[in-house]
PDB file of N, CA and C in Angstrom:
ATOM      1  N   UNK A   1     -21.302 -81.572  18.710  1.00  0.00           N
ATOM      2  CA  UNK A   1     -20.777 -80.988  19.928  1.00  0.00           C
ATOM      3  C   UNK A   1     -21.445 -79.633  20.134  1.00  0.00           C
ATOM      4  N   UNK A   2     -21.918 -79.575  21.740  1.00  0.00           N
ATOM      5  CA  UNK A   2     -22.465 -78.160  21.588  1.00  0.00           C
ATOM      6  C   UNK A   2     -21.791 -77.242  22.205  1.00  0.00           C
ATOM      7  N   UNK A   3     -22.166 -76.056  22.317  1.00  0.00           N
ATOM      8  CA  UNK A   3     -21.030 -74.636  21.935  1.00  0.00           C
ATOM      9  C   UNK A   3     -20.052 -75.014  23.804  1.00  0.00           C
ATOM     10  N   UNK A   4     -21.392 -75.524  24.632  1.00  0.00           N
ATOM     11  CA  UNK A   4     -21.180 -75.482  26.766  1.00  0.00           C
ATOM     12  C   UNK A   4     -19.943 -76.671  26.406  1.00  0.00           C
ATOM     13  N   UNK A   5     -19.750 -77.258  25.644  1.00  0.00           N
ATOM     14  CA  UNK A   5     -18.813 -78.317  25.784  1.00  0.00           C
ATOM     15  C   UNK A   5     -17.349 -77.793  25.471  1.00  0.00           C
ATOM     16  N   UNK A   6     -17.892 -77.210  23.936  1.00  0.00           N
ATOM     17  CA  UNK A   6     -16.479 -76.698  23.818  1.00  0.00           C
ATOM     18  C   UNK A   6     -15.872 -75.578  24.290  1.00  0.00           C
ATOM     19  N   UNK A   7     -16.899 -74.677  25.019  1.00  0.00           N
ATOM     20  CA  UNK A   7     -16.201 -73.781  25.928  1.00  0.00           C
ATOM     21  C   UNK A   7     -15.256 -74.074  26.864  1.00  0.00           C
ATOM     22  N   UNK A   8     -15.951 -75.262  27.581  1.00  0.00           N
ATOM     23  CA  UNK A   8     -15.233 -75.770  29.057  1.00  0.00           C
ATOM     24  C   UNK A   8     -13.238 -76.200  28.175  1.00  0.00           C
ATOM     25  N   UNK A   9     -13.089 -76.254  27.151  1.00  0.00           N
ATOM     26  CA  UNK A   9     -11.832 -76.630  26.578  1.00  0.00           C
ATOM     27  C   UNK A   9     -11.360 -75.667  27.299  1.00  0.00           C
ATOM     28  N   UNK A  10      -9.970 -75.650  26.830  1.00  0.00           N
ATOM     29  CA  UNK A  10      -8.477 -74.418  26.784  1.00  0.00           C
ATOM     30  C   UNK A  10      -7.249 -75.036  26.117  1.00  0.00           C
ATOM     31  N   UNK A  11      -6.638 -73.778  26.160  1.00  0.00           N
ATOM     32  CA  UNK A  11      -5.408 -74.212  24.953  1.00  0.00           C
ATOM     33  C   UNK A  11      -4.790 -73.406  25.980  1.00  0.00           C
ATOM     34  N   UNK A  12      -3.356 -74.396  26.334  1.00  0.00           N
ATOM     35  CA  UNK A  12      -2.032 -73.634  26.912  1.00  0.00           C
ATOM     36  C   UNK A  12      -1.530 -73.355  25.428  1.00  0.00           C
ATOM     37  N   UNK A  13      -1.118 -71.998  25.947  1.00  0.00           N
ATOM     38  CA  UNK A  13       0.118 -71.732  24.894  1.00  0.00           C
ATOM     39  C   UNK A  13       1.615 -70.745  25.522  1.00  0.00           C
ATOM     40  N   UNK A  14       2.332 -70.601  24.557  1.00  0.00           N
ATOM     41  CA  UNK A  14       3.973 -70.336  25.726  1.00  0.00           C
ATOM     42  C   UNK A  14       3.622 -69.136  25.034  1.00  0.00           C
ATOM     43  N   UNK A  15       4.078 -68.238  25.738  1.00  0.00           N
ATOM     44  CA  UNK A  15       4.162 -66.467  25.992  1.00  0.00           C
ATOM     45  C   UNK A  15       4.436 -65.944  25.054  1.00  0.00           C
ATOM     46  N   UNK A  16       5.586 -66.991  24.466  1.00  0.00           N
ATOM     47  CA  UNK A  16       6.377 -66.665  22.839  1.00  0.00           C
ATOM     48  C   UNK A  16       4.972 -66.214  22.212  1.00  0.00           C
ATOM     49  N   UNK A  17       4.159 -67.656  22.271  1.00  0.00           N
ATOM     50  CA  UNK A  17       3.168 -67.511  21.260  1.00  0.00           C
ATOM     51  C   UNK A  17       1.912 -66.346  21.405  1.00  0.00           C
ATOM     52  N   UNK A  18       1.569 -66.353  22.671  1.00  0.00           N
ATOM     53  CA  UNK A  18       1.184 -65.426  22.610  1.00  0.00           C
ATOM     54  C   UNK A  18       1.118 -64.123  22.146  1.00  0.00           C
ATOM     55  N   UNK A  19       2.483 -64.027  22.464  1.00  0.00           N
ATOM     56  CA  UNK A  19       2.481 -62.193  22.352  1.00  0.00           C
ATOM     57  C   UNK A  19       2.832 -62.365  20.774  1.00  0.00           C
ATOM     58  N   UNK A  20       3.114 -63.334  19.573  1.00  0.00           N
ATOM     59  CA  UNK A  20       2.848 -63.054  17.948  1.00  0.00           C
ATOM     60  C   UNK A  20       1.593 -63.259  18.254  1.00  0.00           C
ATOM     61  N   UNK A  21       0.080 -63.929  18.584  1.00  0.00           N
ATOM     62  CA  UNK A  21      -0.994 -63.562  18.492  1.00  0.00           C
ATOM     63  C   UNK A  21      -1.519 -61.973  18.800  1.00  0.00           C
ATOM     64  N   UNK A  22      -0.732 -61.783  19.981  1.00  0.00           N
ATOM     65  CA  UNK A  22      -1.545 -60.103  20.372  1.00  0.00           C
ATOM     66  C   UNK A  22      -0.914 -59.341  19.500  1.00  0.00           C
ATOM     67  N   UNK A  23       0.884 -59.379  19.071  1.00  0.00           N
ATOM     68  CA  UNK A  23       0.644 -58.733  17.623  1.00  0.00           C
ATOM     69  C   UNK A  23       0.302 -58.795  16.676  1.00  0.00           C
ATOM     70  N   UNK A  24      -0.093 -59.479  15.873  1.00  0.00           N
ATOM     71  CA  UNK A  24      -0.969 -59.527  14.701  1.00  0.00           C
ATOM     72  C   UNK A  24      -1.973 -58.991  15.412  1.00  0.00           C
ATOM     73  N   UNK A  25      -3.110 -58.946  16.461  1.00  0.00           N
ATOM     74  CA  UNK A  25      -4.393 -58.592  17.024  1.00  0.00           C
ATOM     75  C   UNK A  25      -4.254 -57.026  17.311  1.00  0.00           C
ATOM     76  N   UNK A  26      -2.664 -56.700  17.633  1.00  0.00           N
ATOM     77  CA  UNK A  26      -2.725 -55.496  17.232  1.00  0.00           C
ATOM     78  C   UNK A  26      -2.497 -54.356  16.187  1.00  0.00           C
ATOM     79  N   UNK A  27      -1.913 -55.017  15.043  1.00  0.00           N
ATOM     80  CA  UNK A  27      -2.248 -54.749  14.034  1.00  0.00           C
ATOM     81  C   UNK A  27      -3.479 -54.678  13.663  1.00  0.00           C
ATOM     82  N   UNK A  28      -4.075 -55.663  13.239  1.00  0.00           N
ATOM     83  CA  UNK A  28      -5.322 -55.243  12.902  1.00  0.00           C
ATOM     84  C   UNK A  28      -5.822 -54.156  13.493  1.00  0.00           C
ATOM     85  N   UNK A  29      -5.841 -54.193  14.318  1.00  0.00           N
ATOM     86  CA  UNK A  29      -7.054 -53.108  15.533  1.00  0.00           C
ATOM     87  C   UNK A  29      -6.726 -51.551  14.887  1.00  0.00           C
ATOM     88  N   UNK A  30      -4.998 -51.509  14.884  1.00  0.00           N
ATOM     89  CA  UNK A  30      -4.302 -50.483  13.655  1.00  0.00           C
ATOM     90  C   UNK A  30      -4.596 -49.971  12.770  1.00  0.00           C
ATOM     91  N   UNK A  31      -4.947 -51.498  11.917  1.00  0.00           N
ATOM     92  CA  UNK A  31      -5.778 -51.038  10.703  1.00  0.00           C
ATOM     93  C   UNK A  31      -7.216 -50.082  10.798  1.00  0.00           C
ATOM     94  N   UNK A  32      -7.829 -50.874  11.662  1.00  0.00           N
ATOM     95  CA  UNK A  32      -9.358 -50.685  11.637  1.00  0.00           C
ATOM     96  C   UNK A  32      -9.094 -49.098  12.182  1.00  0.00           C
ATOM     97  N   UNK A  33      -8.560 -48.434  12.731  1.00  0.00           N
ATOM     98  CA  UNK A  33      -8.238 -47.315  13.514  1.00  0.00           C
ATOM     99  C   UNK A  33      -7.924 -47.058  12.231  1.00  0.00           C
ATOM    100  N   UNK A  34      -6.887 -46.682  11.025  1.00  0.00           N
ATOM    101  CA  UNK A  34      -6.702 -46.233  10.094  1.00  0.00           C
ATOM    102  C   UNK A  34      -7.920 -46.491   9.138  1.00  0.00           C
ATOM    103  N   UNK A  35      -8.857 -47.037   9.134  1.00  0.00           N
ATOM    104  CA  UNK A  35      -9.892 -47.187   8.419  1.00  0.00           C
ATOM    105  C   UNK A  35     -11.353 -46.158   8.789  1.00  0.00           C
ATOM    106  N   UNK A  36     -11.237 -45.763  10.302  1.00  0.00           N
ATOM    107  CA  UNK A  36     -11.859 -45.167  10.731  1.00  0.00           C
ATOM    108  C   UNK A  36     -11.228 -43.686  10.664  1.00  0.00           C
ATOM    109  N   UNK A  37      -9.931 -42.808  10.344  1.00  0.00           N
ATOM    110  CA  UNK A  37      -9.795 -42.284  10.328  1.00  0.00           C
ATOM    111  C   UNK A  37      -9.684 -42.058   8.673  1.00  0.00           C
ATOM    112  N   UNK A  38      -9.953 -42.463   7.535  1.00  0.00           N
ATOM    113  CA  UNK A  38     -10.370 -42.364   6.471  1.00  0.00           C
ATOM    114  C   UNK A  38     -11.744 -41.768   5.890  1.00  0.00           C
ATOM    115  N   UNK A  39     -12.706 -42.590   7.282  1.00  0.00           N
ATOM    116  CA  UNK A  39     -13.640 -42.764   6.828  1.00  0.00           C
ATOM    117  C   UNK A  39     -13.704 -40.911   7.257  1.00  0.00           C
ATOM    118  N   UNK A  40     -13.544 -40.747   8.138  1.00  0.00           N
ATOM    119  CA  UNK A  40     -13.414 -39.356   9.088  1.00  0.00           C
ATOM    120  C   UNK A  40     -12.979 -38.096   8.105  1.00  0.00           C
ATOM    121  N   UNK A  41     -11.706 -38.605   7.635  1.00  0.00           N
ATOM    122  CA  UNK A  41     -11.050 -37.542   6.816  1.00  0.00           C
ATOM    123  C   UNK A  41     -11.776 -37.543   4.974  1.00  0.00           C
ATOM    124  N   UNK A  42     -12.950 -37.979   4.646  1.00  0.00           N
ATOM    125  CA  UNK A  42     -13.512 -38.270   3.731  1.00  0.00           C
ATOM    126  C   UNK A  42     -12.876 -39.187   2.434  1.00  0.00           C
ATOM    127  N   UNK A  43     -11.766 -39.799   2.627  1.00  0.00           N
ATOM    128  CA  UNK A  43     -11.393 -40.610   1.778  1.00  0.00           C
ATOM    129  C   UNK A  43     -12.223 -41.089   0.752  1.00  0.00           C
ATOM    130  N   UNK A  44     -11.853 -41.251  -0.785  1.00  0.00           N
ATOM    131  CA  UNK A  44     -11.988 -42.150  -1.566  1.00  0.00           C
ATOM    132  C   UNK A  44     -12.477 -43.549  -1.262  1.00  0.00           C
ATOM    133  N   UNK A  45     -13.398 -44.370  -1.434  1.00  0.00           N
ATOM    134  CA  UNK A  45     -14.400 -45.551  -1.344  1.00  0.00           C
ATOM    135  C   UNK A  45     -13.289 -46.671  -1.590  1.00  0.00           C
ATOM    136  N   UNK A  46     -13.005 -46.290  -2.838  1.00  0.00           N
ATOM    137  CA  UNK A  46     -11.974 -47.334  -3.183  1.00  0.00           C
ATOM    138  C   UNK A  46     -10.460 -47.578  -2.233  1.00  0.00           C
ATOM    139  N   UNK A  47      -9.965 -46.355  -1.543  1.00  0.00           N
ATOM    140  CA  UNK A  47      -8.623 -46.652  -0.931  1.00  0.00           C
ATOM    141  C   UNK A  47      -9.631 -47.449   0.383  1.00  0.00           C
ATOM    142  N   UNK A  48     -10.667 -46.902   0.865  1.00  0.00           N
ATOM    143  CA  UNK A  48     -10.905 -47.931   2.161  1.00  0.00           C
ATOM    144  C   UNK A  48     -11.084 -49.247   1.803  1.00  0.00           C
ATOM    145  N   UNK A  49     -11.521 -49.457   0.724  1.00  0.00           N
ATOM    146  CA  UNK A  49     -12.238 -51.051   0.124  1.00  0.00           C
ATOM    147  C   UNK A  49     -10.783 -51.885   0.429  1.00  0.00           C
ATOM    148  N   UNK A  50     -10.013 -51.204  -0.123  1.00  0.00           N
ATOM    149  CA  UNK A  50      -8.259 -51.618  -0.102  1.00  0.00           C
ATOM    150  C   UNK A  50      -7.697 -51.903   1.061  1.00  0.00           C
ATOM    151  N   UNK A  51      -8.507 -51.425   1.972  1.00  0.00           N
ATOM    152  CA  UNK A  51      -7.755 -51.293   3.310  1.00  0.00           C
ATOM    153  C   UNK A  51      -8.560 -52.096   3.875  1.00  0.00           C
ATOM    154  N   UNK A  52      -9.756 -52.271   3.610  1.00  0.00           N
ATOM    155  CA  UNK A  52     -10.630 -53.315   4.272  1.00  0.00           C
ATOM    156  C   UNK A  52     -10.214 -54.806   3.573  1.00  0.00           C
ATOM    157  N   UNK A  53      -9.617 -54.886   2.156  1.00  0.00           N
ATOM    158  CA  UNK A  53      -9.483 -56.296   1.837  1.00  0.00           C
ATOM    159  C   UNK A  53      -7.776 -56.858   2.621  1.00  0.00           C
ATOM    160  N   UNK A  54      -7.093 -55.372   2.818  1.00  0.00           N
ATOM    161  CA  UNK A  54      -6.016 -56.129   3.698  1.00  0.00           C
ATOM    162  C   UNK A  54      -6.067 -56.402   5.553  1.00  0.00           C
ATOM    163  N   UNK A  55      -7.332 -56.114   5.718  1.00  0.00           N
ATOM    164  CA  UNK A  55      -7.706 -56.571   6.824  1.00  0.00           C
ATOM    165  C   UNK A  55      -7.919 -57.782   6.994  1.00  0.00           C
ATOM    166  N   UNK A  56      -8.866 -57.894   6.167  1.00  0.00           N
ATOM    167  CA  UNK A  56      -9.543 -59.400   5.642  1.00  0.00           C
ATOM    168  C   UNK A  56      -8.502 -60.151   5.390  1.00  0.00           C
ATOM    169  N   UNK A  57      -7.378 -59.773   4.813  1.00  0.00           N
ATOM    170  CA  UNK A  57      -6.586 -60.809   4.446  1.00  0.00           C
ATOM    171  C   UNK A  57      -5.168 -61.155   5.835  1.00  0.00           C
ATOM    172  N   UNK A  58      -5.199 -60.078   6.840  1.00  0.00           N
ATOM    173  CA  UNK A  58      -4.766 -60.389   8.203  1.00  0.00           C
ATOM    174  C   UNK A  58      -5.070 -60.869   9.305  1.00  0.00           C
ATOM    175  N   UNK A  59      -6.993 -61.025   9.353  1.00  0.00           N
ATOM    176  CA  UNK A  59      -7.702 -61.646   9.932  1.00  0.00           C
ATOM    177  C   UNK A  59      -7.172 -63.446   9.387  1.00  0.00           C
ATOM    178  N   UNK A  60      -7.281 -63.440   7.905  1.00  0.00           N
ATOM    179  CA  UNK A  60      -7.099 -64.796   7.682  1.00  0.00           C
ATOM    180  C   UNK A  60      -5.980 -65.430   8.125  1.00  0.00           C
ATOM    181  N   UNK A  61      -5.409 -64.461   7.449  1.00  0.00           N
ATOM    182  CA  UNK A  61      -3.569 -65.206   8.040  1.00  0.00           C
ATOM    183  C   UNK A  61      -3.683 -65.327   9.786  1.00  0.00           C
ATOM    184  N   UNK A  62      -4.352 -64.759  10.649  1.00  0.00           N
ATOM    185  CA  UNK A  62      -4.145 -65.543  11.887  1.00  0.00           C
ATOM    186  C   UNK A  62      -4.900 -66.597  12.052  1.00  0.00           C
ATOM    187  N   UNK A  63      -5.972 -66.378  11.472  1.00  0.00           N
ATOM    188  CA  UNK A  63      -7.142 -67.703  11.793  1.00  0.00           C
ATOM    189  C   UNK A  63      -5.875 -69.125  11.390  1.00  0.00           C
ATOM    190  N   UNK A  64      -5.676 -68.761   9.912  1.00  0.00           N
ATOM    191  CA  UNK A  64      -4.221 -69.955   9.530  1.00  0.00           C
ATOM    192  C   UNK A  64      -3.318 -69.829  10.521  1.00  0.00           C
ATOM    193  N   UNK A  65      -2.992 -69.551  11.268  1.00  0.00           N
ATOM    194  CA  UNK A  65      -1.369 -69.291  12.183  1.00  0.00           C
ATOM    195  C   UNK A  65      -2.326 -70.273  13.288  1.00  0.00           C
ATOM    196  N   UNK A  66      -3.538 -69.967  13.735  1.00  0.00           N
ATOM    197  CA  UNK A  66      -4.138 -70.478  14.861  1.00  0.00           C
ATOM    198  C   UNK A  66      -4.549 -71.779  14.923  1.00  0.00           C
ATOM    199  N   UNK A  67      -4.927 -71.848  13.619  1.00  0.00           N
ATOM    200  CA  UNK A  67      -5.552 -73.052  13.246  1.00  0.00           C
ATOM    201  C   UNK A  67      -4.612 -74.536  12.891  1.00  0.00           C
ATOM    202  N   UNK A  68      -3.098 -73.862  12.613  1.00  0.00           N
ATOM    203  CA  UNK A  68      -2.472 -74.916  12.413  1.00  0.00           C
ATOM    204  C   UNK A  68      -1.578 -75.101  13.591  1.00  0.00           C
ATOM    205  N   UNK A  69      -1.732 -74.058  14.533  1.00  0.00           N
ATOM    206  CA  UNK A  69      -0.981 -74.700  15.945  1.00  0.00           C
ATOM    207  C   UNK A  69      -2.464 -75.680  16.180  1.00  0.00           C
ATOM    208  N   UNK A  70      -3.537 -75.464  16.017  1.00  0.00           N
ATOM    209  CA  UNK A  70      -4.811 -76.072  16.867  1.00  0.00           C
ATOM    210  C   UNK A  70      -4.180 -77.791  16.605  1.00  0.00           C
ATOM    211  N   UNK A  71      -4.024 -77.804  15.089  1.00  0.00           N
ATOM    212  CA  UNK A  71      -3.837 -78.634  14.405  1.00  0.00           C
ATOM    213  C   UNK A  71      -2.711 -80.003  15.492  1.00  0.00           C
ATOM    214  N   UNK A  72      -1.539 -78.915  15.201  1.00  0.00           N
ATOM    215  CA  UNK A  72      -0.293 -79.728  15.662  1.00  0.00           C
ATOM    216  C   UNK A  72       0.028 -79.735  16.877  1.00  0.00           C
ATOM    217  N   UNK A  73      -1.342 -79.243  18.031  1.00  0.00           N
ATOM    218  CA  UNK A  73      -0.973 -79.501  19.330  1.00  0.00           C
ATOM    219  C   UNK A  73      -2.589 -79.925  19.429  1.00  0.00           C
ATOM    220  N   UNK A  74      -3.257 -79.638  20.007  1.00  0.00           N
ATOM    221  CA  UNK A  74      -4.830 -79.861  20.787  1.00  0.00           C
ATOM    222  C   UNK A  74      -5.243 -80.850  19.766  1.00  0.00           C
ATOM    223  N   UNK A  75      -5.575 -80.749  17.978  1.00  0.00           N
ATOM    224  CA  UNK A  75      -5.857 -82.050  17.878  1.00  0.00           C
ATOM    225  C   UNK A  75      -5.188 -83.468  17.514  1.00  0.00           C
ATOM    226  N   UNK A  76      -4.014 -83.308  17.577  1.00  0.00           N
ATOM    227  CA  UNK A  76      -2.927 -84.517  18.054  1.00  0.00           C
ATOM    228  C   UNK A  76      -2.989 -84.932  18.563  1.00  0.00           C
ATOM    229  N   UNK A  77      -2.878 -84.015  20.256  1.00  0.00           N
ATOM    230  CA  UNK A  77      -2.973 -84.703  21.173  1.00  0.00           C
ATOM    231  C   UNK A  77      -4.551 -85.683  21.474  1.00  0.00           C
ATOM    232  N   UNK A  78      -5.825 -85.154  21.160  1.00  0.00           N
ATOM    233  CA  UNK A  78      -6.911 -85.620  21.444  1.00  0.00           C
ATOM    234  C   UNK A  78      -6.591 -86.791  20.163  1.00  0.00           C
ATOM    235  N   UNK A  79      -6.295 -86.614  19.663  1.00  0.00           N
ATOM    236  CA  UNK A  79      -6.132 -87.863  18.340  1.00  0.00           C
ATOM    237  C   UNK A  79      -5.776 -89.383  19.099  1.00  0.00           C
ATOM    238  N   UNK A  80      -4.054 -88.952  19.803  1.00  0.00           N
ATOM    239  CA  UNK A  80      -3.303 -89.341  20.296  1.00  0.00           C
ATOM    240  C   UNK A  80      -4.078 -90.736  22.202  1.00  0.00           C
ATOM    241  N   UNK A  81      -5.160 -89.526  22.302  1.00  0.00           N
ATOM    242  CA  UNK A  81      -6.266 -89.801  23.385  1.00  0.00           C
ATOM    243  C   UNK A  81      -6.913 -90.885  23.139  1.00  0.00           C
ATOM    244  N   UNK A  82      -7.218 -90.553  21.839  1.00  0.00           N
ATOM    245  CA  UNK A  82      -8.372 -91.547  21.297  1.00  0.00           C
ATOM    246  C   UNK A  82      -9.357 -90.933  21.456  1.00  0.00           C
ATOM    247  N   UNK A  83      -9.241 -89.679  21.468  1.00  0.00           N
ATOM    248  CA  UNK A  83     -10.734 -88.733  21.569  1.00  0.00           C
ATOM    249  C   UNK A  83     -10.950 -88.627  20.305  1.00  0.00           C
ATOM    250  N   UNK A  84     -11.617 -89.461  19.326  1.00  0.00           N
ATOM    251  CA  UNK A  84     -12.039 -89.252  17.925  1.00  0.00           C
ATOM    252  C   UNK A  84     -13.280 -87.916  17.907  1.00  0.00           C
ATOM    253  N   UNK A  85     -13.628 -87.713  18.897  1.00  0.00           N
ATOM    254  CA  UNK A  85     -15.212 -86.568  18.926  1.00  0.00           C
ATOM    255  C   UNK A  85     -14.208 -85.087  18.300  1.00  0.00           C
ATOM    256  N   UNK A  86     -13.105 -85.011  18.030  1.00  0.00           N
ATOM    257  CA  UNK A  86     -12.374 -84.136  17.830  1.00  0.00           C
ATOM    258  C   UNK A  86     -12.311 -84.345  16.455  1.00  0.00           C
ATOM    259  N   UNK A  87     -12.461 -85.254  15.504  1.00  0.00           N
ATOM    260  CA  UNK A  87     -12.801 -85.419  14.367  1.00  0.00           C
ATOM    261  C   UNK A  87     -14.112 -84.301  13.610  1.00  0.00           C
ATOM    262  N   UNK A  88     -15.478 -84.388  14.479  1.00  0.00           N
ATOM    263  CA  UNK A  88     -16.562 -83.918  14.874  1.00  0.00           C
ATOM    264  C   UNK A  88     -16.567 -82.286  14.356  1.00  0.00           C
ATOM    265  N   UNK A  89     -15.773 -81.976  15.348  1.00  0.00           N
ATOM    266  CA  UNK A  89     -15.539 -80.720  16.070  1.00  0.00           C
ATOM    267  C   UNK A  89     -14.316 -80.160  15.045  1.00  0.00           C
ATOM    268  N   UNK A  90     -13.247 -80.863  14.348  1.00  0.00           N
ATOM    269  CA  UNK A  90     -12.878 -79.819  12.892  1.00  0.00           C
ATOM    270  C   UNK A  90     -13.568 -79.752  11.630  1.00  0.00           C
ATOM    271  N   UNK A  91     -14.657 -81.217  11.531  1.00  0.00           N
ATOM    272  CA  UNK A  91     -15.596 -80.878  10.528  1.00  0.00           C
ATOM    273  C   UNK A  91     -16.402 -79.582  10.635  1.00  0.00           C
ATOM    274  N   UNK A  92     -16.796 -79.188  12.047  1.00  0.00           N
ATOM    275  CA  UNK A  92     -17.860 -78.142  12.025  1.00  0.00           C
ATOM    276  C   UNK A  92     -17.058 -76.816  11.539  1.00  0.00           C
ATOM    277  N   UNK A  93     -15.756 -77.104  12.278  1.00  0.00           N
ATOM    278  CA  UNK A  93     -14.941 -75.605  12.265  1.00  0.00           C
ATOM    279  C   UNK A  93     -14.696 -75.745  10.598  1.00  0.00           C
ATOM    280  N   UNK A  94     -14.131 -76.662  10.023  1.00  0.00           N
ATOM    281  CA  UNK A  94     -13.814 -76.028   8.268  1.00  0.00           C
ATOM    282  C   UNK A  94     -15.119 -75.944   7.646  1.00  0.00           C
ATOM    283  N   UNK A  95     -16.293 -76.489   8.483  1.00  0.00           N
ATOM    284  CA  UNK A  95     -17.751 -75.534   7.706  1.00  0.00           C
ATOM    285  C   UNK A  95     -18.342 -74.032   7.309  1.00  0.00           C
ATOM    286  N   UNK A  96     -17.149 -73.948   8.940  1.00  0.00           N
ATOM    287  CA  UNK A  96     -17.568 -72.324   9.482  1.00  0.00           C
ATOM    288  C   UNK A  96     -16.365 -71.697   8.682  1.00  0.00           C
ATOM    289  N   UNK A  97     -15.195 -72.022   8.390  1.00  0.00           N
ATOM    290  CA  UNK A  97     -14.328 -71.349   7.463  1.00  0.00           C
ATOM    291  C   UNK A  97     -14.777 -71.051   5.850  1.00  0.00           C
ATOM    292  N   UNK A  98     -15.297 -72.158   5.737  1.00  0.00           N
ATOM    293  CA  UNK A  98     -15.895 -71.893   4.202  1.00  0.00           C
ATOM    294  C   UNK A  98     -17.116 -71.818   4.140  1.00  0.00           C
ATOM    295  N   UNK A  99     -17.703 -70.855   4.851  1.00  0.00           N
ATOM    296  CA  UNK A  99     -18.884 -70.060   4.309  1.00  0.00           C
ATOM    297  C   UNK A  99     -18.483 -68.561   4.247  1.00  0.00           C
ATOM    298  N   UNK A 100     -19.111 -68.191   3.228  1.00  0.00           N
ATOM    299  CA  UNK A 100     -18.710 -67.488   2.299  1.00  0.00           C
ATOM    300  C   UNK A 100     -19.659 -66.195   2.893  1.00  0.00           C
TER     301      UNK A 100
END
């Protein structure tokens, strides 16, 4: 599948859900703002490293929050379609999760 195909997609989602995506998205952004003001105020290497691995580890937890609504709505339903090309298209995505 190429990238023009899967753009043309979309995902409804309810407002609920939304706005826990834009918070977690604003957290992070939080972080990174507290990471930049470390870097500013000359902090220790090691407290940012710390602050950068709990970024990393809030980035993940949404990719998981996102990935398992993807799961239990968009590819169900295409399942449900008989759109098997959606098979395709989570092989590529857990490629792109596990590279390292």
């Amino acid at each position: 599948m190429d990238n023009k195909q899967c753009c043309k997609k979309t995902t409804h989602r309810t407002e609920e859900e939304k706005k826990v995506i834009n918070n977690r998205i604003s957290r992070i952004e939080g972080q990174l703002q507290g990471i930049r003001r470390m870097v500013s105020e000359e902090a220790y290497c090691n407290d940012i490293l710390v602050q950068l691995s709990a970024i990393e580890n809030s980035v993940k937890s949404l990719s998981n929050h996102i990935l398992e609504k993807h799961l239990y709505s968009c590819v169900t339903k295409d399942l449900e379609d008989g759109n098997l090309e959606i098979i395709d298209e989570l092989i590529s995505l857990f490629k792109r999760f596990n590279k390292a």
